[in-house]
N, C-alpha and C. Protein backbone atom coordinates (compact mmCIF):
# COMPACT_ATOMS: atom_id res chain seq x y z
N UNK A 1 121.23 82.76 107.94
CA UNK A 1 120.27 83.67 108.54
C UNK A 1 119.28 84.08 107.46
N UNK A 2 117.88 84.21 107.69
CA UNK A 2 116.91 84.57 106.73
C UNK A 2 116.05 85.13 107.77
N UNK A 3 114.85 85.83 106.70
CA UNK A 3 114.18 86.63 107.43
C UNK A 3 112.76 85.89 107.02
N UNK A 4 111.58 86.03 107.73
CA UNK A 4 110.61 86.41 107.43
C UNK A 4 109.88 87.17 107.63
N UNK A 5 108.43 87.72 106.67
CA UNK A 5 107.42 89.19 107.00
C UNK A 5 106.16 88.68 106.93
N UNK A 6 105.94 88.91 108.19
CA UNK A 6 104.11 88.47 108.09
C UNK A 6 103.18 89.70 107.93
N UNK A 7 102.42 89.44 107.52
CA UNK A 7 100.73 90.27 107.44
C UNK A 7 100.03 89.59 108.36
N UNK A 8 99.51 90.95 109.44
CA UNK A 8 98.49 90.77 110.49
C UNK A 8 97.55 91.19 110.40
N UNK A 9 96.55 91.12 110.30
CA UNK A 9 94.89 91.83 109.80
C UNK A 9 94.62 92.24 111.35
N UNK A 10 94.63 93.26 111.42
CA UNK A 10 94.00 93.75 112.71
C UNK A 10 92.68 95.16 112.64
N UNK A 11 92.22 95.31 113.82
CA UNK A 11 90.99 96.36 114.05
C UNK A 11 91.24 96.86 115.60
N UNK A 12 91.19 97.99 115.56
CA UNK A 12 91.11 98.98 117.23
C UNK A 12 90.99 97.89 118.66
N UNK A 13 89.68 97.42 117.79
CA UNK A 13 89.03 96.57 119.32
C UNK A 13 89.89 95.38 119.54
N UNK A 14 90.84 94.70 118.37
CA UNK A 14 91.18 93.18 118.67
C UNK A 14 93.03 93.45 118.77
N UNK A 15 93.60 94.32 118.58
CA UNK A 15 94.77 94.46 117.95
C UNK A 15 95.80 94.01 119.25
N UNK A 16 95.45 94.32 120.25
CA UNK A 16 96.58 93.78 121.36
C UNK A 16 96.24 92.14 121.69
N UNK A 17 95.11 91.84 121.64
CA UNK A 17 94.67 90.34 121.51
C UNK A 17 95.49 89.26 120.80
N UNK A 18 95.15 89.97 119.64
CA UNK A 18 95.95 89.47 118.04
C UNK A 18 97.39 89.32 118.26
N UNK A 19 97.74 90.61 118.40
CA UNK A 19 99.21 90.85 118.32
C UNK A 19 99.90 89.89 119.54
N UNK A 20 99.70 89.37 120.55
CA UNK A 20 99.91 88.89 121.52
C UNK A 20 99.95 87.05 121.01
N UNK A 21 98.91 86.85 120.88
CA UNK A 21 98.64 85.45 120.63
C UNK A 21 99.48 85.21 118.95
N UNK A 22 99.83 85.95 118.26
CA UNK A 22 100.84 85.70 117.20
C UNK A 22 101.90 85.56 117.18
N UNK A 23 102.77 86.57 117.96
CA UNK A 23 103.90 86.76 118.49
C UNK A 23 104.26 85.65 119.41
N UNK A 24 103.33 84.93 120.11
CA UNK A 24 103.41 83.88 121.10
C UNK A 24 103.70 82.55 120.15
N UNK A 25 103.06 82.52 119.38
CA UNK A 25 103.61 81.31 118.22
C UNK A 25 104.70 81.79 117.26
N UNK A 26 105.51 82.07 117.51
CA UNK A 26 106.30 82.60 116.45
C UNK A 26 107.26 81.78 117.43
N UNK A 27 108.47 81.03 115.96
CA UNK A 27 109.69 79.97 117.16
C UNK A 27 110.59 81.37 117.16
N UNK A 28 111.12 82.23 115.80
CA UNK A 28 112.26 83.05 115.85
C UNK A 28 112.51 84.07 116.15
N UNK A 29 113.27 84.97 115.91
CA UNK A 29 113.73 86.21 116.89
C UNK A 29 112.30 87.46 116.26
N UNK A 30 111.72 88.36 116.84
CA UNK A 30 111.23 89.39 116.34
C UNK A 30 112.09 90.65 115.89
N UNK A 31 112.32 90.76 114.96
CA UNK A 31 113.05 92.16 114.42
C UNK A 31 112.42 93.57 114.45
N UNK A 32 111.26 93.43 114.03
CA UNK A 32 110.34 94.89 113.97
C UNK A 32 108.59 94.56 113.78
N UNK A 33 107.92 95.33 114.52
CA UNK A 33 106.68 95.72 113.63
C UNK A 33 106.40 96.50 113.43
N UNK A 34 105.69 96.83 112.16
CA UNK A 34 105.78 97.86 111.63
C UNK A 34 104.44 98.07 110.80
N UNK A 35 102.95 99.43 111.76
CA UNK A 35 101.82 99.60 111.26
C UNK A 35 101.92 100.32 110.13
N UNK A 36 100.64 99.74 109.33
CA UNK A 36 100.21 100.62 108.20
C UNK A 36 98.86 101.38 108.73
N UNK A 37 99.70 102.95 108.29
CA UNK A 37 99.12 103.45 109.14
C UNK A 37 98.26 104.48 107.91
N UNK A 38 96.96 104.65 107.54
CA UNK A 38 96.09 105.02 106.75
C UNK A 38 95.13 105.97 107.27
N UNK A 39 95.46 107.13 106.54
CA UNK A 39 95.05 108.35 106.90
C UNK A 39 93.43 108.14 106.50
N UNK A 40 92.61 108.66 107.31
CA UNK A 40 90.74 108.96 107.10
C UNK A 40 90.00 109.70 107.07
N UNK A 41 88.85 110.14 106.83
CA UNK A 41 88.61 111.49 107.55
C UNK A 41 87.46 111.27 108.41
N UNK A 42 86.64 111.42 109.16
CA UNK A 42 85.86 110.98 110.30
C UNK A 42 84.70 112.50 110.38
N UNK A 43 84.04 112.17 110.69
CA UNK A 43 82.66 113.68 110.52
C UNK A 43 83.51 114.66 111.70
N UNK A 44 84.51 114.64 112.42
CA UNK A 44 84.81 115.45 113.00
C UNK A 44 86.36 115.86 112.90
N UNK A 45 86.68 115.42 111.81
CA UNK A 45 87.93 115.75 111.14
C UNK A 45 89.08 114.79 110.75
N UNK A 46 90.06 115.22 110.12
CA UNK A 46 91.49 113.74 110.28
C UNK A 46 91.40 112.69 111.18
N UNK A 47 91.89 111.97 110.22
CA UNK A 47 92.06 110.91 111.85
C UNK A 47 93.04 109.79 111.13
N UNK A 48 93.65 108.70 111.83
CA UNK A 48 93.95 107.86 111.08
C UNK A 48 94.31 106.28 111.40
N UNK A 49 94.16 104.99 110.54
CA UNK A 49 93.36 103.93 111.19
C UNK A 49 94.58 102.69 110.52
N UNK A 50 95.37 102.06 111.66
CA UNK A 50 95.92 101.27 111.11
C UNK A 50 95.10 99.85 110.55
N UNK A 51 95.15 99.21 109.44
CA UNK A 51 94.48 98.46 108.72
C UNK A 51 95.16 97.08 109.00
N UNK A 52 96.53 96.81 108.88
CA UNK A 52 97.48 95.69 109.11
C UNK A 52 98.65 95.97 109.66
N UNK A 53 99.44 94.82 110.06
CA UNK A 53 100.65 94.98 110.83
C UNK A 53 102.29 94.06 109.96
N UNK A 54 102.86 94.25 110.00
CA UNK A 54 103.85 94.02 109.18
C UNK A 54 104.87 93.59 110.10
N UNK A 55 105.36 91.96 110.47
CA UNK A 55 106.01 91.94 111.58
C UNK A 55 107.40 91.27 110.51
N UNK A 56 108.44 91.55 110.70
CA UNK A 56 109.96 91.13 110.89
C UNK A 56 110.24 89.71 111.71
N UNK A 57 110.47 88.80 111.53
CA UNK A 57 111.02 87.77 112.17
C UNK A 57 112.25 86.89 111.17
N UNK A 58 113.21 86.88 112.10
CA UNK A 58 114.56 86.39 112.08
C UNK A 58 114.84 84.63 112.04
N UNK A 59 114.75 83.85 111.70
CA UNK A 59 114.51 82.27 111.22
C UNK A 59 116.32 81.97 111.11
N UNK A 60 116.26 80.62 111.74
CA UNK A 60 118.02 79.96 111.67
C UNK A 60 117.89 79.12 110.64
């Protein structure tokens, strides 16, 4: 049993697109994903903007 961790480059507008059509090519089990999630500040206060995605997959 081994693992692998991918890096997903994603943005607001494309991220369920992305995430969909990656996950769809993947042969092995999904374990986790897991956003990086990066705090901002925006002219109307906090906010915060995931940059990439960090997926877990399980390989035989």
């Amino acid at each position: 049993m081994s693992y692998k961790v991918h890096r997903l480059e994603v943005k607001s507008d494309n991220m369920q697109e992305k995430l969909e059509r990656f996950l769809n090519n993947l042969s092995g089990e999904i374990i986790s994903i897991i956003p990086n999630v990066k705090p901002t500040m925006m002219f109307f206060g906090g906010s915060a903007k995931i940059d990439y995605l960090l997926i877990v997959e399980k390989t035989n």
